[in-house]
Structures are given as structure tokens and as C-alpha cells.
C-alpha atoms as a PDB file:
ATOM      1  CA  UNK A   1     -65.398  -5.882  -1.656  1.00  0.00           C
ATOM      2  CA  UNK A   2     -62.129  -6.276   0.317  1.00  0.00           C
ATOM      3  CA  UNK A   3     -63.323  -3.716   2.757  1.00  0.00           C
ATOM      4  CA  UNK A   4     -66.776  -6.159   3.419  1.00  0.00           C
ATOM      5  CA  UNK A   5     -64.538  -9.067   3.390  1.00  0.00           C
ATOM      6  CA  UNK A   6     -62.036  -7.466   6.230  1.00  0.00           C
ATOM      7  CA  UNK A   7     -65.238  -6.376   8.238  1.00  0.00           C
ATOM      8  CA  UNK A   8     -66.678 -10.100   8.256  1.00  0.00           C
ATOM      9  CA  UNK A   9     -62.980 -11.230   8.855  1.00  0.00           C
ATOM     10  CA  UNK A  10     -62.431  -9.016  12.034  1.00  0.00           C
ATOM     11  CA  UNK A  11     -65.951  -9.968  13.325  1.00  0.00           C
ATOM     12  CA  UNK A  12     -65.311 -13.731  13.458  1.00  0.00           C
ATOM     13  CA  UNK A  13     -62.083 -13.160  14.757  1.00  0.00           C
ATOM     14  CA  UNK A  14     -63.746 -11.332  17.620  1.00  0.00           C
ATOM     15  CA  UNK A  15     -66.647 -13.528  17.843  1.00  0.00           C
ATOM     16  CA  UNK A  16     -63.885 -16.589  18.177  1.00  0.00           C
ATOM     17  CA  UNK A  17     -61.762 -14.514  20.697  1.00  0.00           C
ATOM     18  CA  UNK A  18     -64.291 -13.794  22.967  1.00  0.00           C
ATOM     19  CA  UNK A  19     -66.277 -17.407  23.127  1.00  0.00           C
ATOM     20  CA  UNK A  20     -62.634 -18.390  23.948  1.00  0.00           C
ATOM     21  CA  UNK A  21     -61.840 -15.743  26.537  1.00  0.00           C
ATOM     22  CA  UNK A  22     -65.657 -17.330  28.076  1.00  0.00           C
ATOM     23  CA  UNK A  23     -64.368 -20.384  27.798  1.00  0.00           C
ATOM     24  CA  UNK A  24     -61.088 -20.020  29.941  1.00  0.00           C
ATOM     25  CA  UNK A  25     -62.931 -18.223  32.279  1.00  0.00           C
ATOM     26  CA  UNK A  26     -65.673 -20.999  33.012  1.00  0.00           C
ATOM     27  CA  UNK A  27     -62.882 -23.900  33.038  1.00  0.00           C
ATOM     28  CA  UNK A  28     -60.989 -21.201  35.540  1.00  0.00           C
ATOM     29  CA  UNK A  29     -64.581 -20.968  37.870  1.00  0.00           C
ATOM     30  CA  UNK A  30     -65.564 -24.100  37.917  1.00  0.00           C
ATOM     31  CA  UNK A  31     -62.079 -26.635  37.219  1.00  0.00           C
ATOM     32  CA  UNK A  32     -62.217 -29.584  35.485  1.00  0.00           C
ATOM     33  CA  UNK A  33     -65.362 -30.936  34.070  1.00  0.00           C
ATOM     34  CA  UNK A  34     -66.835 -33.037  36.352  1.00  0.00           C
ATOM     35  CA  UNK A  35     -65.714 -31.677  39.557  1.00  0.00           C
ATOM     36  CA  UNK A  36     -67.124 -29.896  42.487  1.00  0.00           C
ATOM     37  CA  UNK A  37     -66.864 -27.221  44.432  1.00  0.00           C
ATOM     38  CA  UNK A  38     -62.966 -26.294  45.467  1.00  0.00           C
ATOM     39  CA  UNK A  39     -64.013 -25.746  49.064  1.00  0.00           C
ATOM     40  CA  UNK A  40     -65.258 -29.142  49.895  1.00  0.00           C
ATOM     41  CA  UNK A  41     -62.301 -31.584  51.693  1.00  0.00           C
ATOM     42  CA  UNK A  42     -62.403 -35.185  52.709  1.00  0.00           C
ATOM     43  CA  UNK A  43     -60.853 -37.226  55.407  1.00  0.00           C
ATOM     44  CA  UNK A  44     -59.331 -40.146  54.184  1.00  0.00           C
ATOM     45  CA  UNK A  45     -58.488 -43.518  56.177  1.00  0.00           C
ATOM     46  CA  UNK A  46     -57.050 -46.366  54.189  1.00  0.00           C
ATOM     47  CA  UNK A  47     -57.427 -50.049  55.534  1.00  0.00           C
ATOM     48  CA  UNK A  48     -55.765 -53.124  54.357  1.00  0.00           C
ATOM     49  CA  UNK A  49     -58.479 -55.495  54.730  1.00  0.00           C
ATOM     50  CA  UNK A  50     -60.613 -55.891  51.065  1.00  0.00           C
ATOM     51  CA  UNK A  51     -63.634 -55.213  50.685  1.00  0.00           C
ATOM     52  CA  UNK A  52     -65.623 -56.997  48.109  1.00  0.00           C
ATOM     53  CA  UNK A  53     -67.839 -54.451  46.081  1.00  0.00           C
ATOM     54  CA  UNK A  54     -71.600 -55.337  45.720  1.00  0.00           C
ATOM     55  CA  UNK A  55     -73.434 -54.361  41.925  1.00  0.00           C
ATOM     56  CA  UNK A  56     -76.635 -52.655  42.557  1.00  0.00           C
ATOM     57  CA  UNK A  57     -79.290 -53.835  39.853  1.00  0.00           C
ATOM     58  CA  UNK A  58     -79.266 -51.794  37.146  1.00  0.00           C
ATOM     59  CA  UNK A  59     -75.834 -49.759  37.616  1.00  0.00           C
ATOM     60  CA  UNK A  60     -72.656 -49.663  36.856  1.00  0.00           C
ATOM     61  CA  UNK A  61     -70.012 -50.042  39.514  1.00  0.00           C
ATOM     62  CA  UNK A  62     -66.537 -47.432  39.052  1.00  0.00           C
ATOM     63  CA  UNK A  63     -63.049 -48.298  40.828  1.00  0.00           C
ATOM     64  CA  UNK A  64     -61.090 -44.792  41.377  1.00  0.00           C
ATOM     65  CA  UNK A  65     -57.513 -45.672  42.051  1.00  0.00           C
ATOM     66  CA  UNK A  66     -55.165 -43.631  43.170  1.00  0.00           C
ATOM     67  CA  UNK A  67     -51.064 -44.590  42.180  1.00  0.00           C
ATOM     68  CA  UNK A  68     -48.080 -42.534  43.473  1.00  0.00           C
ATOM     69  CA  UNK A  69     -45.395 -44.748  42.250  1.00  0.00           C
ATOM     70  CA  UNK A  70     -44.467 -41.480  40.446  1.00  0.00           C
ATOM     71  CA  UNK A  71     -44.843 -38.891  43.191  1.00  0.00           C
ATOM     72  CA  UNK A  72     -41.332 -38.605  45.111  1.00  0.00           C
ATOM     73  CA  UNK A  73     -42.168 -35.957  47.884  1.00  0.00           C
ATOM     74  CA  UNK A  74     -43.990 -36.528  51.067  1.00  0.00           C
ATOM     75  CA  UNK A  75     -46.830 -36.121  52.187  1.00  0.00           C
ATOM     76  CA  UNK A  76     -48.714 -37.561  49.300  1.00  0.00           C
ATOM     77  CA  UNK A  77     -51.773 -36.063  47.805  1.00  0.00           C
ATOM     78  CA  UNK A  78     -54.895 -36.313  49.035  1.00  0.00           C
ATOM     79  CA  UNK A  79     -57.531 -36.953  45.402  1.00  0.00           C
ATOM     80  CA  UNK A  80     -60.721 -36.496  45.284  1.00  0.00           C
ATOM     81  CA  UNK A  81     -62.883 -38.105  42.666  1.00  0.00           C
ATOM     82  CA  UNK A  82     -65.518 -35.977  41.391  1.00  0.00           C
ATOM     83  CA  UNK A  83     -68.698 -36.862  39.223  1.00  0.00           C
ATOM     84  CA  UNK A  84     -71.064 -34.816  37.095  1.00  0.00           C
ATOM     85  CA  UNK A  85     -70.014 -31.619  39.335  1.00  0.00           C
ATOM     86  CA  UNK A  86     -70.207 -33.143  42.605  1.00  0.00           C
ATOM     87  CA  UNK A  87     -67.685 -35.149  44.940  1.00  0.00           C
ATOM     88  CA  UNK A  88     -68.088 -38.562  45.726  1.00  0.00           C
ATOM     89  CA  UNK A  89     -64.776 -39.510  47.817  1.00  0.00           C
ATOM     90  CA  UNK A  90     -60.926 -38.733  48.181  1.00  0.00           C
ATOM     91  CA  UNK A  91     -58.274 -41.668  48.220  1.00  0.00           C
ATOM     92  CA  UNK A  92     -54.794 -40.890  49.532  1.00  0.00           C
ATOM     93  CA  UNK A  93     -51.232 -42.920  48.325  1.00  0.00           C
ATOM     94  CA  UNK A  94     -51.911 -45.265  46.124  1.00  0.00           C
ATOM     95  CA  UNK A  95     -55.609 -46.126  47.605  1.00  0.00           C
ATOM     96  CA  UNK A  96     -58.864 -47.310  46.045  1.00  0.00           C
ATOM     97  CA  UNK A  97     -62.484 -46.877  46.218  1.00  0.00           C
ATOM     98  CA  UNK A  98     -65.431 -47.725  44.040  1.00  0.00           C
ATOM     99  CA  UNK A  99     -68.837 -45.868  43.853  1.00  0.00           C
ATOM    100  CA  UNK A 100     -72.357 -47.376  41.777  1.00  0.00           C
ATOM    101  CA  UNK A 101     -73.439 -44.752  39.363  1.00  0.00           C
ATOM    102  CA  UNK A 102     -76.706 -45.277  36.875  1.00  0.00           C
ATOM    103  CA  UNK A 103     -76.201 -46.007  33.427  1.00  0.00           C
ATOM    104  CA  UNK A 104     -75.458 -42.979  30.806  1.00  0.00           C
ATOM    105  CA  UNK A 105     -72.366 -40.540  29.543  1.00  0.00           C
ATOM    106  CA  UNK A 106     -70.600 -39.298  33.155  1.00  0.00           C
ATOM    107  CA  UNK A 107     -67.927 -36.702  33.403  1.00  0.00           C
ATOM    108  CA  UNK A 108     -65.160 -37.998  35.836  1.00  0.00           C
ATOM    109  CA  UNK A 109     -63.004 -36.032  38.220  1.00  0.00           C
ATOM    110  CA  UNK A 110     -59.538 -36.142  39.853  1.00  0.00           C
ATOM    111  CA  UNK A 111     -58.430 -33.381  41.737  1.00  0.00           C
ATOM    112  CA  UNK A 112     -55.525 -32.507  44.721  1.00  0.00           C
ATOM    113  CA  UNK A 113     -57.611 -31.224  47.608  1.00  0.00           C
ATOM    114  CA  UNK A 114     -54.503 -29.615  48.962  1.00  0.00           C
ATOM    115  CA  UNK A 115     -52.899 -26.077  47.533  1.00  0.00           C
ATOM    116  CA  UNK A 116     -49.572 -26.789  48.960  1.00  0.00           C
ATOM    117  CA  UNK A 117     -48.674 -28.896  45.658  1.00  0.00           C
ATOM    118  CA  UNK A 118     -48.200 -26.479  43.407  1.00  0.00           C
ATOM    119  CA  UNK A 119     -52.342 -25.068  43.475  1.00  0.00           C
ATOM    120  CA  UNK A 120     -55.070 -27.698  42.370  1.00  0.00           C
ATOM    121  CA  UNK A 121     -54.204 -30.127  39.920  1.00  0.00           C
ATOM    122  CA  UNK A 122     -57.177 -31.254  38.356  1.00  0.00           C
ATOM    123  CA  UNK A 123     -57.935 -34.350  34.788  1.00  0.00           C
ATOM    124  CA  UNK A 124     -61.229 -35.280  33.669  1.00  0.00           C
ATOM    125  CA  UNK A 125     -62.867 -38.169  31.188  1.00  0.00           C
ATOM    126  CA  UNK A 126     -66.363 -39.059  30.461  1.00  0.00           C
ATOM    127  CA  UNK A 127     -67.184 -42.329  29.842  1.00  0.00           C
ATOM    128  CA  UNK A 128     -70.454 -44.004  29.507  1.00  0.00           C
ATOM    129  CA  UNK A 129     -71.473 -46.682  31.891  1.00  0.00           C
ATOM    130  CA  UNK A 130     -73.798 -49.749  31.132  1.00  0.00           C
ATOM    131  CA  UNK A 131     -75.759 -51.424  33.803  1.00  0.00           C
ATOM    132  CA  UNK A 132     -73.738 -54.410  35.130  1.00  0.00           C
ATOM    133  CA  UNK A 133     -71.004 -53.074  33.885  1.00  0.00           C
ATOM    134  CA  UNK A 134     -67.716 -52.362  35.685  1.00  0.00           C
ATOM    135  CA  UNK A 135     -65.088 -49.813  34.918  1.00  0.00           C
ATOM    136  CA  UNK A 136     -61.540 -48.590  36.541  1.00  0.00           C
ATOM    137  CA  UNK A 137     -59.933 -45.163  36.266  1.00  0.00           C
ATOM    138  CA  UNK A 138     -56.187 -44.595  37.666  1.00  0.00           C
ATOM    139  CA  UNK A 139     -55.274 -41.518  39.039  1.00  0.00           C
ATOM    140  CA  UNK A 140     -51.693 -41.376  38.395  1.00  0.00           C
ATOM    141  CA  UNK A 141     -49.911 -38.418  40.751  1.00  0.00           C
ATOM    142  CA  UNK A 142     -46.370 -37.415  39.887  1.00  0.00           C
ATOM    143  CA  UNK A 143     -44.261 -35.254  41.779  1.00  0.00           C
ATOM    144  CA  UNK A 144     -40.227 -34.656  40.301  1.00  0.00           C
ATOM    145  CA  UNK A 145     -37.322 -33.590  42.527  1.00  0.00           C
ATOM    146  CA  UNK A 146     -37.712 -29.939  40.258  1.00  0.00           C
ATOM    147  CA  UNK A 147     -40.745 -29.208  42.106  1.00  0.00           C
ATOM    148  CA  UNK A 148     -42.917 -30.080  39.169  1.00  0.00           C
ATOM    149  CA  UNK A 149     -46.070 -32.019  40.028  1.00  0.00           C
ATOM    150  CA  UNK A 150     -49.161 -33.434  37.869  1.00  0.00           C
ATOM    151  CA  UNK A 151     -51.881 -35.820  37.920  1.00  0.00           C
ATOM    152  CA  UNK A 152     -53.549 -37.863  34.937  1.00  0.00           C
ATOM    153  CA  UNK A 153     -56.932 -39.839  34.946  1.00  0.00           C
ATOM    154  CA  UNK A 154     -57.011 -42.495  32.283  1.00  0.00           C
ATOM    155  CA  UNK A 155     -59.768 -45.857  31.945  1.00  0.00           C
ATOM    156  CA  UNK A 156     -57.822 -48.758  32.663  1.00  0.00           C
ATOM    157  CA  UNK A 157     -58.268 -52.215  31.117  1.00  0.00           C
ATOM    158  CA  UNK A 158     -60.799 -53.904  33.693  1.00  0.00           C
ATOM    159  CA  UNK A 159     -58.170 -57.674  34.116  1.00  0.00           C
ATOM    160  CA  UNK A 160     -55.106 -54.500  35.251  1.00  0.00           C
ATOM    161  CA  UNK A 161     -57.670 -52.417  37.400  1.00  0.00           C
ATOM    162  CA  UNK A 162     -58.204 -55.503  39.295  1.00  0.00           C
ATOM    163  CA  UNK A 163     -54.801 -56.292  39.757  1.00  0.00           C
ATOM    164  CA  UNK A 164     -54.081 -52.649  40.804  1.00  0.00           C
ATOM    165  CA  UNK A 165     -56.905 -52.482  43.016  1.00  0.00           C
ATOM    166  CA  UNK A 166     -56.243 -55.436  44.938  1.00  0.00           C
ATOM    167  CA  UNK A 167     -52.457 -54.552  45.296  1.00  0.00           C
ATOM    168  CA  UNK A 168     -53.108 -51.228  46.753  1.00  0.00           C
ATOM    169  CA  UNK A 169     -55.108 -50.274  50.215  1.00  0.00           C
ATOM    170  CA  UNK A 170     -58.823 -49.781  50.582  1.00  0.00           C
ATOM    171  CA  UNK A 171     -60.119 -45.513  51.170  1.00  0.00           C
ATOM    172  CA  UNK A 172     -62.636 -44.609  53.212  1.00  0.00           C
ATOM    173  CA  UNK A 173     -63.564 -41.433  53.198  1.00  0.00           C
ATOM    174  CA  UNK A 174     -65.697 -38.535  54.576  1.00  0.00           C
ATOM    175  CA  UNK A 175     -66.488 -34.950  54.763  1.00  0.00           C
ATOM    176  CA  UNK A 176     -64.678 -32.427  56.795  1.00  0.00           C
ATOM    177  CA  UNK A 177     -66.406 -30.240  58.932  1.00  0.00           C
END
């Protein structure tokens, strides 16, 4: 009996050992859930003038903002905002942009494009979006004088996400070649 019972104990302990060694290894491959491929970069422009986002019927509209109030080095990161695996922009110190995305659970994406801080930082939520709804995420880079950096990606109330937004600079952004 205790020989059975240490045979079905050292099976689940390597049954739990390896799904966690898989584990690692896909969050290693692939990065944070939500994101896309490493290789991609973005050029990103920021202008000061606003620019008034338009709801699409039946979506939801989603305000990625980027904040470096905490990020004491130069040059400041460039973040790109990832959904359900693929990229759909980059912002750069404390810059905004908004995407429309169709109603349902999404997995949201922050990553550094650049290596040079430290390798890839990456955080990830999921929310889920209802049509006509709006929703703001802050990306909230930090950078200490130790040569510690990090990032965070947390919802935002949506009466502060407008007030951040509209104190910070619009991002435009596009693909490098």
C-alpha cells in the first residue's frame, strides 16, 4: 500500500512538473498573452493636436496610454499594444492611442519594442468589451537610477482615462520596414 501510494505520488509530481516546465516554455516562445510576434517594430510620431475618436456601431472603442512619469532614463520606451496575438500600434512617452475592437473576452498587450532596456518587458489583461462601450488601459513604464526597469498594464476608471488621455500627446504609429 505505501509503495502504490509513493508510485501515484511521484507520477503526479511528474505529471505537474512537466505541464509546468510546458508552460514556461510557451510563455518564453510566445511572451505575454496577447502579444505578437517579437520581430515586428513600429514608428511612432506623437502630435499635440486631439483627435476626437469615432465609435463604430457595434464595437467597443480601447484608449492605450502610455505614462512615464516613473521612467527616469532617456530615451523613453517605445510600447507596443498588442491584441489577441497580434499588434495594433506602439505609443512612445507618455502618448495615447485608441483602436475599435468587436465585442467579447480580449487579451491585451504591452510590450518594450526595444532590447536595450533591460530585454522585453512585457503585462497583459483580458477584459471583455461591450458594444458602445469604452475602456482605458495605462501602461505605466518605470525605469530607477539602479538600472531596474518595468512596465504594468492596468484598466483605468473611464472619468481618469479621459483626463490622462487628454493631458498627454496623441501616437501615430506604423510599421517598420
Amino acid at each position: 500500500m505505501i509503495k502504490s501510494m509513493f508510485a501515484v505520488l511521484l507520477l503526479a509530481s511528474v505529471s505537474l512538473a512537466s505541464s509546468a516546465s510546458a508552460q514556461n516554455m510557451l510563455a518564453d516562445a510566445s511572451g505575454a498573452s496577447g502579444c505578437g510576434d517579437p520581430d515586428v517594430k513600429f514608428q511612432v510620431k506623437t502630435d499635440k493636436a486631439k483627435h476626437p475618436a469615432e465609435l463604430e456601431a457595434g464595437k467597443a472603442l480601447v484608449y492605450f496610454i502610455q505614462d512615464d512619469s516613473g521612467f527616469t532614463s532617456t530615451p523613453k520606451p517605445t510600447t507596443r499594444a498588442g491584441l489577441d496575438g497580434k499588434w495594433v500600434g506602439a505609443t512612445h512617452s507618455n502618448s495615447y492611442f485608441y483602436f475599435s475592437v468587436d465585442p467579447g473576452v480580449h487579451n491585451l498587450c504591452a510590450s518594450w519594442q526595444s532590447a536595450g532596456f533591460a530585454g522585453h518587458k512585457s503585462a497583459a489583461a483580458h477584459f471583455t468589451a461591450d458594444a458602445g462601450g469604452v475602456y482605458y488601459f495605462v501602461v505605466k513604464n518605470t525605469w530607477l537610477r539602479t538600472h531596474t526597469g518595468g512596465i504594468s498594464l492596468n484598466s483605468l476608471d473611464s472619468d481618469q482615462g479621459q483626463i490622462l488621455a487628454n493631458s498627454f500627446l496623441f501616437s501615430a504609429s506604423r510599421l517598420k520596414q
